[in-house]
PDB file of N, CA and C in Angstrom:
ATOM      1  N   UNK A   1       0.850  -1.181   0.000  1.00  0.00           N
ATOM      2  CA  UNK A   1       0.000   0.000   0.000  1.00  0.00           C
ATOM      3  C   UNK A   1       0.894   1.243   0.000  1.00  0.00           C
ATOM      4  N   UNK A   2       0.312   2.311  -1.006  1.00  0.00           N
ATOM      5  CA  UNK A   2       1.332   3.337  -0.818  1.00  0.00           C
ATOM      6  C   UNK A   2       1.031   4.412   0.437  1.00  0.00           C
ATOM      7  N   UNK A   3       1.931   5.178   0.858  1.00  0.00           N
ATOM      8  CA  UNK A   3       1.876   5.815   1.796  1.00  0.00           C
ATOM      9  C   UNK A   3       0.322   6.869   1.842  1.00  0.00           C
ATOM     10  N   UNK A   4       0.271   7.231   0.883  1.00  0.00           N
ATOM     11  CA  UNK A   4      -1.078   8.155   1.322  1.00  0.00           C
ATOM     12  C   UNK A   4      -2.361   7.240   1.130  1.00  0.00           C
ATOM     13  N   UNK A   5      -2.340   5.886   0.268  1.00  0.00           N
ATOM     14  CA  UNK A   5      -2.887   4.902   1.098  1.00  0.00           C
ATOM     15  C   UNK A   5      -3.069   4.466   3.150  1.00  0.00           C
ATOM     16  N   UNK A   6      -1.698   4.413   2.782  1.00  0.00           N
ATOM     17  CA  UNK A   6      -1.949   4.302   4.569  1.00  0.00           C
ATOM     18  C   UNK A   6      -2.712   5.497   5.000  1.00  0.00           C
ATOM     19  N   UNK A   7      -2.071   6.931   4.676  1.00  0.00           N
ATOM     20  CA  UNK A   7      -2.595   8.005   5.925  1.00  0.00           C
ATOM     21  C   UNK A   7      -3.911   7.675   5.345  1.00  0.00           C
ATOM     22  N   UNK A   8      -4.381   7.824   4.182  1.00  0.00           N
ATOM     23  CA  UNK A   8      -6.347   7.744   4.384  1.00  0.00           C
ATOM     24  C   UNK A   8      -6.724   6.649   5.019  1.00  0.00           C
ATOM     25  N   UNK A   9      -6.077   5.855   5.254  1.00  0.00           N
ATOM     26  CA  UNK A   9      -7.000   4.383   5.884  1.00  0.00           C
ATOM     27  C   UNK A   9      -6.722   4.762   7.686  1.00  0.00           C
ATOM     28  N   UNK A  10      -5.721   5.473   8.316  1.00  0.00           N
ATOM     29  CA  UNK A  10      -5.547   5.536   9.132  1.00  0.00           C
ATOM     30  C   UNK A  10      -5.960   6.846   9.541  1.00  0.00           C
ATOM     31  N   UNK A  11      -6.388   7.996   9.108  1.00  0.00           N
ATOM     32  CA  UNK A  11      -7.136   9.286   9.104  1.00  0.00           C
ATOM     33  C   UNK A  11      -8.629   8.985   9.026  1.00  0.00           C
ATOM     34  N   UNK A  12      -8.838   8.487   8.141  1.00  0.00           N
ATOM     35  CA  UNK A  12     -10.350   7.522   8.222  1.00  0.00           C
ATOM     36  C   UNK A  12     -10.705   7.379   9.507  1.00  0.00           C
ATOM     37  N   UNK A  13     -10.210   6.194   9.957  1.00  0.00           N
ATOM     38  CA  UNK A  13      -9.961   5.318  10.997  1.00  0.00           C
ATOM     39  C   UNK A  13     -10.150   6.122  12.614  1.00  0.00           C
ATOM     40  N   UNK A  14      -8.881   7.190  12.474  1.00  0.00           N
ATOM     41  CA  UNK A  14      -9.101   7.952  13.742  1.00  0.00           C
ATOM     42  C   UNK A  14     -10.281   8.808  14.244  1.00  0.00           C
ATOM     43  N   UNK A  15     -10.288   9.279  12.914  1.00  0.00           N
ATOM     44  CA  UNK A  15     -11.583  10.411  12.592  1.00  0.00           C
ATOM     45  C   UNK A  15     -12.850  10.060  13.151  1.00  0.00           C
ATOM     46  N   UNK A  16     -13.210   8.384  12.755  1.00  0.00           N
ATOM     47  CA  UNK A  16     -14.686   7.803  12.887  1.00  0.00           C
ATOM     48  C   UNK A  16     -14.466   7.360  14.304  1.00  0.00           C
ATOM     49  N   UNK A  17     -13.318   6.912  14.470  1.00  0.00           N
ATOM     50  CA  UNK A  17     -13.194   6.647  16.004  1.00  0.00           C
ATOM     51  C   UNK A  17     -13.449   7.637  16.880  1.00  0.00           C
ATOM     52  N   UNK A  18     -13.256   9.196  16.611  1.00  0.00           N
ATOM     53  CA  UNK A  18     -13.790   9.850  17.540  1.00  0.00           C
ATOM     54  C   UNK A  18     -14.787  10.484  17.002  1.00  0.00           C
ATOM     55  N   UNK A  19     -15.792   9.679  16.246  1.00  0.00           N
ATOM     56  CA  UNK A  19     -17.104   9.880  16.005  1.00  0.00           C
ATOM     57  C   UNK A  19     -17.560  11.367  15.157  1.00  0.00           C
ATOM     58  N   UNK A  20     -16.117  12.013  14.470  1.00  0.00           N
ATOM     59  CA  UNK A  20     -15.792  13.031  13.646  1.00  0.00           C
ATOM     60  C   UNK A  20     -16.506  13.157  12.327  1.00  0.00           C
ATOM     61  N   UNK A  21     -17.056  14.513  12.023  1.00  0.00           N
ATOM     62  CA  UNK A  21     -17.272  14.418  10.944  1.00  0.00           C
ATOM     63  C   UNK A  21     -16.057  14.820  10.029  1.00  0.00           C
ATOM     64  N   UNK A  22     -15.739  15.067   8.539  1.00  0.00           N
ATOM     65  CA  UNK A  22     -15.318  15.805   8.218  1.00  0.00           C
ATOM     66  C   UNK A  22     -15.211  17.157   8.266  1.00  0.00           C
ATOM     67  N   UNK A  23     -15.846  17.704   8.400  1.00  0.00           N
ATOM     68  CA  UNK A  23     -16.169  18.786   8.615  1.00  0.00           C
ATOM     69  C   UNK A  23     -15.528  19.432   9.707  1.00  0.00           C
ATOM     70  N   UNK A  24     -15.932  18.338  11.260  1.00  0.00           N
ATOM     71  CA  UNK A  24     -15.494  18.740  12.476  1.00  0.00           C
ATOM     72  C   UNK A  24     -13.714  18.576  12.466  1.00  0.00           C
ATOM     73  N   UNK A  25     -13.605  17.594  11.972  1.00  0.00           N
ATOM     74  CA  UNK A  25     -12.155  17.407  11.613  1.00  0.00           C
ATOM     75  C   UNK A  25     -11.550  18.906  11.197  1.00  0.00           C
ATOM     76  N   UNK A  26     -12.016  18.725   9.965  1.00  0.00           N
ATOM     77  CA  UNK A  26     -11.728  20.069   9.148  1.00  0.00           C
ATOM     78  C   UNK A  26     -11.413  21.535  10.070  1.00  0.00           C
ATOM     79  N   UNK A  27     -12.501  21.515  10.205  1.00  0.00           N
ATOM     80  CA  UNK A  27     -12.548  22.673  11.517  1.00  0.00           C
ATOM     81  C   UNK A  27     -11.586  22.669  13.013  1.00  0.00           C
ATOM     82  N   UNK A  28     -11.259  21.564  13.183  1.00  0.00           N
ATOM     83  CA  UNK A  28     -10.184  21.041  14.352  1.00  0.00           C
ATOM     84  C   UNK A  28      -8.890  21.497  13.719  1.00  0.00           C
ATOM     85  N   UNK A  29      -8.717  21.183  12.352  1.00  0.00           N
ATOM     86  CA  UNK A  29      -6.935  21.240  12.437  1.00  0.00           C
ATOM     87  C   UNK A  29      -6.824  22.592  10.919  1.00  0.00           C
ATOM     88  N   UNK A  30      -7.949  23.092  11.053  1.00  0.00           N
ATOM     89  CA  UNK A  30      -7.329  24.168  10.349  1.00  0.00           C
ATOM     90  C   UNK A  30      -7.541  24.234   8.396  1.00  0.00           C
ATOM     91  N   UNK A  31      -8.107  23.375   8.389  1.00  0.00           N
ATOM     92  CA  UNK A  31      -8.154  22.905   6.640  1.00  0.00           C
ATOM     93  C   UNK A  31      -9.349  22.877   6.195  1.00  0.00           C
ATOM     94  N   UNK A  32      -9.666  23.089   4.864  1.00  0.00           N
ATOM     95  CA  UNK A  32     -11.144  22.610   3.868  1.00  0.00           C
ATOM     96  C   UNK A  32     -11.798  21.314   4.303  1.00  0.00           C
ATOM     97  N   UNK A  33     -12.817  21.293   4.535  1.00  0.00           N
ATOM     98  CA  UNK A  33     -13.560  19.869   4.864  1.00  0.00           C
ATOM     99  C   UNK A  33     -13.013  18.867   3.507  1.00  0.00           C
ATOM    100  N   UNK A  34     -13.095  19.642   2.143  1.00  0.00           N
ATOM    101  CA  UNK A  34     -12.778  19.184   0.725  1.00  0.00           C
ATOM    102  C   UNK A  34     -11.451  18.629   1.276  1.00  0.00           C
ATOM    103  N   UNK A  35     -10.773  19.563   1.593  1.00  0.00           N
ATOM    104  CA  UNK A  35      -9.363  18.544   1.575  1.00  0.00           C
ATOM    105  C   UNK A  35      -9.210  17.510   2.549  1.00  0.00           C
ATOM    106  N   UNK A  36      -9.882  17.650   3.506  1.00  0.00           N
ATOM    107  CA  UNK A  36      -9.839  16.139   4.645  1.00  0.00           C
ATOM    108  C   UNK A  36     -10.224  14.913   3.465  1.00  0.00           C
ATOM    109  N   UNK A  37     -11.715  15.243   2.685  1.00  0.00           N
ATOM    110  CA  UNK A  37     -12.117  14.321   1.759  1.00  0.00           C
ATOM    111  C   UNK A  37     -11.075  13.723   0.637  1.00  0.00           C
ATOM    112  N   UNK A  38     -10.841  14.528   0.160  1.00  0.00           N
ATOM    113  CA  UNK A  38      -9.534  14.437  -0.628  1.00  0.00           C
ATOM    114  C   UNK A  38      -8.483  13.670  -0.293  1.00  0.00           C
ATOM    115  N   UNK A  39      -8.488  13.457   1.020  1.00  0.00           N
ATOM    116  CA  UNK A  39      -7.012  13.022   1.874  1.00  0.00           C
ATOM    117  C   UNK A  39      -7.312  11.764   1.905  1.00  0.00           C
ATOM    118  N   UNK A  40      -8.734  11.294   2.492  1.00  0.00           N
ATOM    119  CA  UNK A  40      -9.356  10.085   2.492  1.00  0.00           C
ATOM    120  C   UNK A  40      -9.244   9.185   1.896  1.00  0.00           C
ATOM    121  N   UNK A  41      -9.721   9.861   0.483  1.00  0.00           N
ATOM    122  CA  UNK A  41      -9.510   9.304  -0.850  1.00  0.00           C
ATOM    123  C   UNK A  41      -8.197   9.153  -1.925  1.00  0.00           C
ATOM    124  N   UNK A  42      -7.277   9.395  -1.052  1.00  0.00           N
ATOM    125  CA  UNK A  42      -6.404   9.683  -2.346  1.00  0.00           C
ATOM    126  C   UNK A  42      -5.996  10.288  -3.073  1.00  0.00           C
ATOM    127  N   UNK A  43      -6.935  11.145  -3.655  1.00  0.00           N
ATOM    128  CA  UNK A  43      -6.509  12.280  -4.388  1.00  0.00           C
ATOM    129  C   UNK A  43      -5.444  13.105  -4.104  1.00  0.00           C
ATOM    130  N   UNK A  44      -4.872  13.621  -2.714  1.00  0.00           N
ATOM    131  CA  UNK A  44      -4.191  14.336  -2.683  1.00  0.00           C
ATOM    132  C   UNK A  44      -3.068  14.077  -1.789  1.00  0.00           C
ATOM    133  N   UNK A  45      -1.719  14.458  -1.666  1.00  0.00           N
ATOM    134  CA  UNK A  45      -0.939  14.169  -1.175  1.00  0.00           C
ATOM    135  C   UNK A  45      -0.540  15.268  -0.561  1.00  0.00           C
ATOM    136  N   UNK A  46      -0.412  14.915   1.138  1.00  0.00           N
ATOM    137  CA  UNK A  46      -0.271  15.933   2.254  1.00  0.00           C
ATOM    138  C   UNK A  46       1.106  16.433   2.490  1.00  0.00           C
ATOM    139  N   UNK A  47       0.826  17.620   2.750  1.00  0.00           N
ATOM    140  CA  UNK A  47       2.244  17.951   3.111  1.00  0.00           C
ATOM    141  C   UNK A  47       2.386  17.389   4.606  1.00  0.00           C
ATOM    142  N   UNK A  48       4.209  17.469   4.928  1.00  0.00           N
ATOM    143  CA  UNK A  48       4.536  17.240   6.219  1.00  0.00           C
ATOM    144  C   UNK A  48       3.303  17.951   7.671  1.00  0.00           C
ATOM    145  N   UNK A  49       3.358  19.183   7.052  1.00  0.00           N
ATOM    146  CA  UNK A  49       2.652  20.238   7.851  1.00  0.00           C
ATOM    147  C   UNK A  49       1.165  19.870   8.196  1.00  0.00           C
ATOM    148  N   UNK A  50       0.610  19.360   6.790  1.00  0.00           N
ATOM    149  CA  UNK A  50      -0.459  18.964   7.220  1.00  0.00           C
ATOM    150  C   UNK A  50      -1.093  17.997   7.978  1.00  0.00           C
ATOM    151  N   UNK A  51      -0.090  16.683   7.719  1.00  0.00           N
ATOM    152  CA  UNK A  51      -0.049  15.698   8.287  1.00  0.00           C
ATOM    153  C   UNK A  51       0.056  16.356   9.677  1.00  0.00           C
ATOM    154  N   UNK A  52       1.147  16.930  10.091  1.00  0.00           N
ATOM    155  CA  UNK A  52       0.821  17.229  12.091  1.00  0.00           C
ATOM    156  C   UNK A  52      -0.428  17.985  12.279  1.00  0.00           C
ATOM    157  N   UNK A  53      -0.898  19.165  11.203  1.00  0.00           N
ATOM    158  CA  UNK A  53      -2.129  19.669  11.707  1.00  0.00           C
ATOM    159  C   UNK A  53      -3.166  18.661  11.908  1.00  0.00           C
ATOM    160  N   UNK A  54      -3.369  17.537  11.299  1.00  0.00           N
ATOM    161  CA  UNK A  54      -4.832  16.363  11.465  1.00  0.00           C
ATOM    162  C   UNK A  54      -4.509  15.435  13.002  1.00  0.00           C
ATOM    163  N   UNK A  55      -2.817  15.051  13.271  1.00  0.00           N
ATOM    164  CA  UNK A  55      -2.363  14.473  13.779  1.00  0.00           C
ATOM    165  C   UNK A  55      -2.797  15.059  15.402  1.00  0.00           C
ATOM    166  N   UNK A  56      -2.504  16.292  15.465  1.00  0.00           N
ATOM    167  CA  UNK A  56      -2.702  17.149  16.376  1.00  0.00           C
ATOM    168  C   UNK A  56      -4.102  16.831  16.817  1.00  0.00           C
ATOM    169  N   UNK A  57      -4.626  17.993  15.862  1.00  0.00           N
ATOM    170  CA  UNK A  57      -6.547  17.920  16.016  1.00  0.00           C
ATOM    171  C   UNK A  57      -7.092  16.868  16.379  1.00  0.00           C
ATOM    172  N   UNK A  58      -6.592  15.610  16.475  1.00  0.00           N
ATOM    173  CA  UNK A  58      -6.869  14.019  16.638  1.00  0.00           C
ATOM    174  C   UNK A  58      -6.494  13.665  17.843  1.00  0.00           C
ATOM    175  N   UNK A  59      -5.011  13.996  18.155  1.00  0.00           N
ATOM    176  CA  UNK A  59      -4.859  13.989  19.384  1.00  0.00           C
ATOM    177  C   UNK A  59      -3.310  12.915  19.227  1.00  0.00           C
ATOM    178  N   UNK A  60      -3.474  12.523  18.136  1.00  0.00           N
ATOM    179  CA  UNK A  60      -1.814  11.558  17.671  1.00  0.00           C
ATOM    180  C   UNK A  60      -0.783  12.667  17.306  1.00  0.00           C
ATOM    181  N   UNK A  61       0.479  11.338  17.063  1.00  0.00           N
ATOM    182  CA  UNK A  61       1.246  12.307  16.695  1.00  0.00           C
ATOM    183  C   UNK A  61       1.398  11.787  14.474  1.00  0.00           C
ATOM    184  N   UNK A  62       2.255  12.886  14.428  1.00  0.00           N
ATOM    185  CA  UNK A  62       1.518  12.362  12.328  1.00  0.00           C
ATOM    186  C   UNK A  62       2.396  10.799  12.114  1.00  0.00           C
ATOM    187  N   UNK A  63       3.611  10.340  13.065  1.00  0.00           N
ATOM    188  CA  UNK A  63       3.820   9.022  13.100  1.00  0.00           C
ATOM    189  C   UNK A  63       2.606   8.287  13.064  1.00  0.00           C
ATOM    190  N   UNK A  64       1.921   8.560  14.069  1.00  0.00           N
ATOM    191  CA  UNK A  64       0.482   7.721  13.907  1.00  0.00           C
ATOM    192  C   UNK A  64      -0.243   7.159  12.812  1.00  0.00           C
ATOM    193  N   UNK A  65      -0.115   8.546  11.859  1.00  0.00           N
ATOM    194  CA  UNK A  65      -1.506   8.529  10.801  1.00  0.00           C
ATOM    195  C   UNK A  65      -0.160   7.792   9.568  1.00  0.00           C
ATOM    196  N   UNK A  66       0.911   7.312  10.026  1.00  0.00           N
ATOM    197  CA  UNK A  66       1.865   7.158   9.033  1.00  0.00           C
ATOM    198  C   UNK A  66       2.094   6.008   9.011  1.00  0.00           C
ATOM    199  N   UNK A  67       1.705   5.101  10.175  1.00  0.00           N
ATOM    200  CA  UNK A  67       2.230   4.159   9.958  1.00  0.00           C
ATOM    201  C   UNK A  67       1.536   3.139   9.729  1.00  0.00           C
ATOM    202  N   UNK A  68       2.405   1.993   8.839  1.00  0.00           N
ATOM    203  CA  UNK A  68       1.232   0.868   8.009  1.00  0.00           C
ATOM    204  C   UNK A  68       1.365  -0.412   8.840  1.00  0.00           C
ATOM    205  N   UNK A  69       0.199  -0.983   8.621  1.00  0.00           N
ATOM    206  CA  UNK A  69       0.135  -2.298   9.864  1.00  0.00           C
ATOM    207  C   UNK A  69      -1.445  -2.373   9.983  1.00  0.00           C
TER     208      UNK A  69
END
């Protein structure tokens, strides 16, 4: 799986775990609800920066949302 494979499966993952919308996400770490979606899916590839802003807002660190397993 490629890496922004992992972060969407593991951004997914955290997000629904704390019962998040996109949106609320969105609004937590500073970004477009579009681009959380985006992130989800693939489409787009995060910067370093962004990765700690979701990581943060979540409560991980962006190791978290990085790693595959």
């Amino acid at each position: 799986m490629s890496i922004r494979g992992v972060l969407a499966r593991n951004l997914k993952k955290a997000r629904a775990a704390k019962g998040w919308s996109q949106e609320e996400l969105a609004h937590r770490a500073g970004i477009d609800r579009t681009y959380v979606s985006s992130l989800e899916r693939c489409r787009y590839s995060a910067t370093i920066d962004v990765v700690d802003q979701v990581a943060k807002a979540l409560g991980l660190s962006a190791a978290d949302l990085l790693k595959a397993g």
